[in-house]
Protein backbone atom coordinates (compact mmCIF):
# COMPACT_ATOMS: atom_id res chain seq x y z
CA UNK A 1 17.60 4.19 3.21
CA UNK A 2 20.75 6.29 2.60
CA UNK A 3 20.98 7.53 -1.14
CA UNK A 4 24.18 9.22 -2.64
CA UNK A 5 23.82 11.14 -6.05
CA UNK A 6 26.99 11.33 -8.02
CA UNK A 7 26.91 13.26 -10.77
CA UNK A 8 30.17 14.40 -13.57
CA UNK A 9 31.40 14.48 -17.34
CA UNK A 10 33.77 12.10 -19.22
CA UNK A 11 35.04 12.91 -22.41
CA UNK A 12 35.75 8.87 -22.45
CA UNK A 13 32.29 6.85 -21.38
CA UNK A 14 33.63 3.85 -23.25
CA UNK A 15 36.13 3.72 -20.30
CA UNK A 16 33.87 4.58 -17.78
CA UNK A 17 31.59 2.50 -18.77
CA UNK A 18 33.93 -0.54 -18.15
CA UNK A 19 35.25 0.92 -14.85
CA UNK A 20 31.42 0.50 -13.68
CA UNK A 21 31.10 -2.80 -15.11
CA UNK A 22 34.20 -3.81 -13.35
CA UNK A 23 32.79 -2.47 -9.73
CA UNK A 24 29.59 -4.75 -10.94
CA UNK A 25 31.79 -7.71 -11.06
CA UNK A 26 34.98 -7.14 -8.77
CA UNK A 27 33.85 -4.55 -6.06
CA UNK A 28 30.24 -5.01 -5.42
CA UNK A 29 30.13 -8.39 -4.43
CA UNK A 30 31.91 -7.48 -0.98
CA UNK A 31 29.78 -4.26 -0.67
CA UNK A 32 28.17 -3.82 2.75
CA UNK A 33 24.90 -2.59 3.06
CA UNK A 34 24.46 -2.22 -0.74
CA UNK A 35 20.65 -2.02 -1.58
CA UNK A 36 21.30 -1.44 -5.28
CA UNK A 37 22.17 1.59 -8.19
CA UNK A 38 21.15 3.48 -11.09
CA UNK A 39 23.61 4.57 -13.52
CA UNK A 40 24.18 5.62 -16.79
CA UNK A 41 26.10 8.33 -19.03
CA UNK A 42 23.80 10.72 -21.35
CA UNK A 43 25.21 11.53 -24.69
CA UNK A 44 27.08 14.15 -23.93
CA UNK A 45 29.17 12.92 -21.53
CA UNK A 46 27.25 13.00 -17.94
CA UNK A 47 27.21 10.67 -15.49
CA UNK A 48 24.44 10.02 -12.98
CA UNK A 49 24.86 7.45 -10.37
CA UNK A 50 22.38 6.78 -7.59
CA UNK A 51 23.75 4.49 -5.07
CA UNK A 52 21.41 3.45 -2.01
CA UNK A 53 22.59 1.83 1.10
CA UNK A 54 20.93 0.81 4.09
CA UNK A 55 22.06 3.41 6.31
CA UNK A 56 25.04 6.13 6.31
CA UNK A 57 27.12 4.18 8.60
CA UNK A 58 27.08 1.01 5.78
CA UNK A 59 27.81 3.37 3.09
CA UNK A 60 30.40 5.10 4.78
CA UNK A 61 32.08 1.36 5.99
CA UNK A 62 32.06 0.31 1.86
CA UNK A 63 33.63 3.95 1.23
CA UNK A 64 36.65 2.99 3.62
CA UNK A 65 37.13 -0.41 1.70
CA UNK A 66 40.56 -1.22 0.44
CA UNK A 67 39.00 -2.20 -2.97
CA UNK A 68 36.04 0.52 -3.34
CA UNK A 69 39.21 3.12 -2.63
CA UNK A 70 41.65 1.56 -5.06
CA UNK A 71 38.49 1.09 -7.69
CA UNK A 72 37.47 5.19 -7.19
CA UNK A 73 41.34 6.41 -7.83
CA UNK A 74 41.10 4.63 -11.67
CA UNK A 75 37.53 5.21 -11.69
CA UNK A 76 37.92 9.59 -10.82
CA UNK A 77 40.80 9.54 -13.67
CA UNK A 78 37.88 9.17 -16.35
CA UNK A 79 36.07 12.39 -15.33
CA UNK A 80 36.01 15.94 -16.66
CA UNK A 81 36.94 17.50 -13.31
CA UNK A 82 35.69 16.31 -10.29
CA UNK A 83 32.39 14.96 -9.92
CA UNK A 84 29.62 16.43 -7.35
CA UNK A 85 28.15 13.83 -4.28
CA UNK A 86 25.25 14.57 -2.98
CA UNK A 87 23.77 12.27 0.07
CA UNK A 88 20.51 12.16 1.05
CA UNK A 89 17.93 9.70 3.51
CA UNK A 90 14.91 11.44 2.67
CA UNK A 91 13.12 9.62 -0.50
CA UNK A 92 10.06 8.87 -1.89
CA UNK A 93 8.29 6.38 -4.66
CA UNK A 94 6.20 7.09 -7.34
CA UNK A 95 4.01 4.17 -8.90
CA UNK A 96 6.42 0.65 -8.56
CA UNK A 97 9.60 2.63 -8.06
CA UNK A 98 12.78 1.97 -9.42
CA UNK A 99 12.96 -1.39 -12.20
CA UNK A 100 15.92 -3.41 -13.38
CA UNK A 101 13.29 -3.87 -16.45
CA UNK A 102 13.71 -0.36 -17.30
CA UNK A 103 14.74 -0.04 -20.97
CA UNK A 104 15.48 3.43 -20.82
CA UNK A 105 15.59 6.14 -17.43
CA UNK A 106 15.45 9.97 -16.90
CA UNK A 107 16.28 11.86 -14.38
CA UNK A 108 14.96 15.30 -13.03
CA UNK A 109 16.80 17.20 -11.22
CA UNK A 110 15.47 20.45 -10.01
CA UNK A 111 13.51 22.24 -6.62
CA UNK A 112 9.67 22.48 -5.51
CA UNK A 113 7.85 25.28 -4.26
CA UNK A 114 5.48 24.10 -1.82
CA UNK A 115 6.74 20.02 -1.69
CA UNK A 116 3.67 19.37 1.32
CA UNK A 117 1.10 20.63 -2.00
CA UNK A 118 3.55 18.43 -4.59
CA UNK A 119 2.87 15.63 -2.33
CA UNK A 120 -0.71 15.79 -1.79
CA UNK A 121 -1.46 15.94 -5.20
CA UNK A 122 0.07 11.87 -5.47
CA UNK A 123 -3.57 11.02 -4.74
CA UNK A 124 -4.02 6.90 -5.26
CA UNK A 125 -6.82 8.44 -7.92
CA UNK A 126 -3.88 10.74 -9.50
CA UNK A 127 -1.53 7.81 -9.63
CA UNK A 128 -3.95 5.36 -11.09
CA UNK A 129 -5.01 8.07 -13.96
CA UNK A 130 -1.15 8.63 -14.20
CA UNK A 131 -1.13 4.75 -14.28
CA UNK A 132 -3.53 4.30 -17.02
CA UNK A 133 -1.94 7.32 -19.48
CA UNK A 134 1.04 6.07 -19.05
CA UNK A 135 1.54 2.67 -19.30
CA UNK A 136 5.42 3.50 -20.35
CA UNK A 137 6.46 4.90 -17.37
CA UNK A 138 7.18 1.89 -14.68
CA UNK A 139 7.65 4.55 -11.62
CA UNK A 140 9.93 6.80 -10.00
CA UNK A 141 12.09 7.25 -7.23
CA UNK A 142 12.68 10.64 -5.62
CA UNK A 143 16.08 11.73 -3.29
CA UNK A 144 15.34 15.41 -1.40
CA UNK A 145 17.91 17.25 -0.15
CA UNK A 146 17.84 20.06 2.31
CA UNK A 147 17.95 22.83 0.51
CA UNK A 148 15.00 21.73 -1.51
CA UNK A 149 15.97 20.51 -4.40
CA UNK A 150 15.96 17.20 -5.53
CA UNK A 151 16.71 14.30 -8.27
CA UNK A 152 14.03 12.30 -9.85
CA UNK A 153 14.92 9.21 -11.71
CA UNK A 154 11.98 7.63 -13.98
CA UNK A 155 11.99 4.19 -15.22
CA UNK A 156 10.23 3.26 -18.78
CA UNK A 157 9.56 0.19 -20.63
CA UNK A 158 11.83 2.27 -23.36
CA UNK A 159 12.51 5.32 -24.79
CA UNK A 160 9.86 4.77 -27.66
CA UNK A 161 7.27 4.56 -25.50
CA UNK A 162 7.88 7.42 -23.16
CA UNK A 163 8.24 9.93 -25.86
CA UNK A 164 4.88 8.26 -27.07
CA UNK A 165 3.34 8.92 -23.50
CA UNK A 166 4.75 12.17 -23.50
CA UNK A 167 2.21 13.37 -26.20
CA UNK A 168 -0.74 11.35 -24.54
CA UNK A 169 -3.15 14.10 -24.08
CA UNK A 170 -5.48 12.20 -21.36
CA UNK A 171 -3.39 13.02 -18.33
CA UNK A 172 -1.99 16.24 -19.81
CA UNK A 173 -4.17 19.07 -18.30
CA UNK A 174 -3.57 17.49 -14.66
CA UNK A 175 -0.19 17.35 -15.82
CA UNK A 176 0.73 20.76 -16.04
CA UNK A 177 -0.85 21.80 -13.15
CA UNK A 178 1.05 19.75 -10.88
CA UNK A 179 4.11 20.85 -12.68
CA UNK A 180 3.52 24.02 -12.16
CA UNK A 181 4.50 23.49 -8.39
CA UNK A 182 7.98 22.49 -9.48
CA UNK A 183 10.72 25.42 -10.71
CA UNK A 184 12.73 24.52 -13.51
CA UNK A 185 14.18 20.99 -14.24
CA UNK A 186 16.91 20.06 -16.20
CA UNK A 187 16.22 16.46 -17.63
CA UNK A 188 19.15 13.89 -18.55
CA UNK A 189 18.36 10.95 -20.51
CA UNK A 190 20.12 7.07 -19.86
CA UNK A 191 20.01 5.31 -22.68
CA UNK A 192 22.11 2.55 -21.54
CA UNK A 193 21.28 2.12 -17.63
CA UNK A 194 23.38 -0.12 -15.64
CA UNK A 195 20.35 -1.02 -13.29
CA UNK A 196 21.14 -3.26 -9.91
């Protein structure tokens, strides 16, 4: 799977958003390789889109479409500067991954320490116990990039429930001890996902 990150700022989301409702409808249809997308814009103004392909070369064909180019130059218009693009084939899954039932999604962006000691910890015991404490959260999908960082985008059943699970104190002491193997995070909330 190729995965490209593409984060910015509008000062007009109302405009944006129908620019990505419009690719829904008019561009994606014809979109080779297209495997599906997270996106939404976070009250103040930031955009997070996760597009995943099946490989770089079928991303890189729907990049050099007539339509995909003449949607970008309206769609690049609606940003506060010009937005980052970050691509990536090395992912991971947490729980059921990624869900088009999500009612609400998060994403973490931020870098690891020791990833190999990040991973281990995913135990099938961890991730049931994760499982059971917190019913809210339907999984996760992970993008790494090479310089260690990464984005984490989590999928809930809604935002009421995952700021309920946040308190749950069951999983919380394994909790912070695998968090302690990851530096600091900065955390963007979707309130309004466009999920495909």
């Amino acid at each position: 799977m190729f995965v490209q990150v593409i984060k910015g700022h509008t000062s007009d989301p109302a405009g944006l958003r129908r620019q990505l409702e419009r690719w829904r409808t008019d561009v994606k249809p014809g979109a080779v390789g297209f495997e599906g997308s997270t996106v939404g814009i976070a009250d103040d103004g930031t955009l997070i889109a996760i597009a995943r392909f099946s490989d770089p070369a079928a991303a890189q064909k729907n990049s050099d479409r007539p339509e995909q180019t003449a949607w970008w130059q309206e769609t690049e218009k609606l940003f506060d500067g010009t937005p980052t693009f970050r691509d990536s084939t090395d992912t991971s899954t947490l729980l059921d991954g990624g869900s088009n039932d999500a009612g609400f999604v998060q994403v973490m962006e931020g870098t690891v320490k020791d990833r190999a000691k990040a991973e281990a910890f995913e135990t099938p015991e961890m991730l049931e116990q994760l499982r059971a404490a917190r019913p809210d959260l339907i999984g996760s999908h992970r993008v790494w990039f090479d310089d260690g960082s990464f984005v984490d985008t989590a999928y809930f059943t809604s935002e009421a429930d995952a700021r309920k699970g946040e308190q749950s104190a069951d999983f919380a002491g394994q909790q912070q001890e695998y968090m302690a193997l990851f530096g600091e995070m900065t955390f963007t909330d979707l309130r309004e996902p466009l999920l495909d």
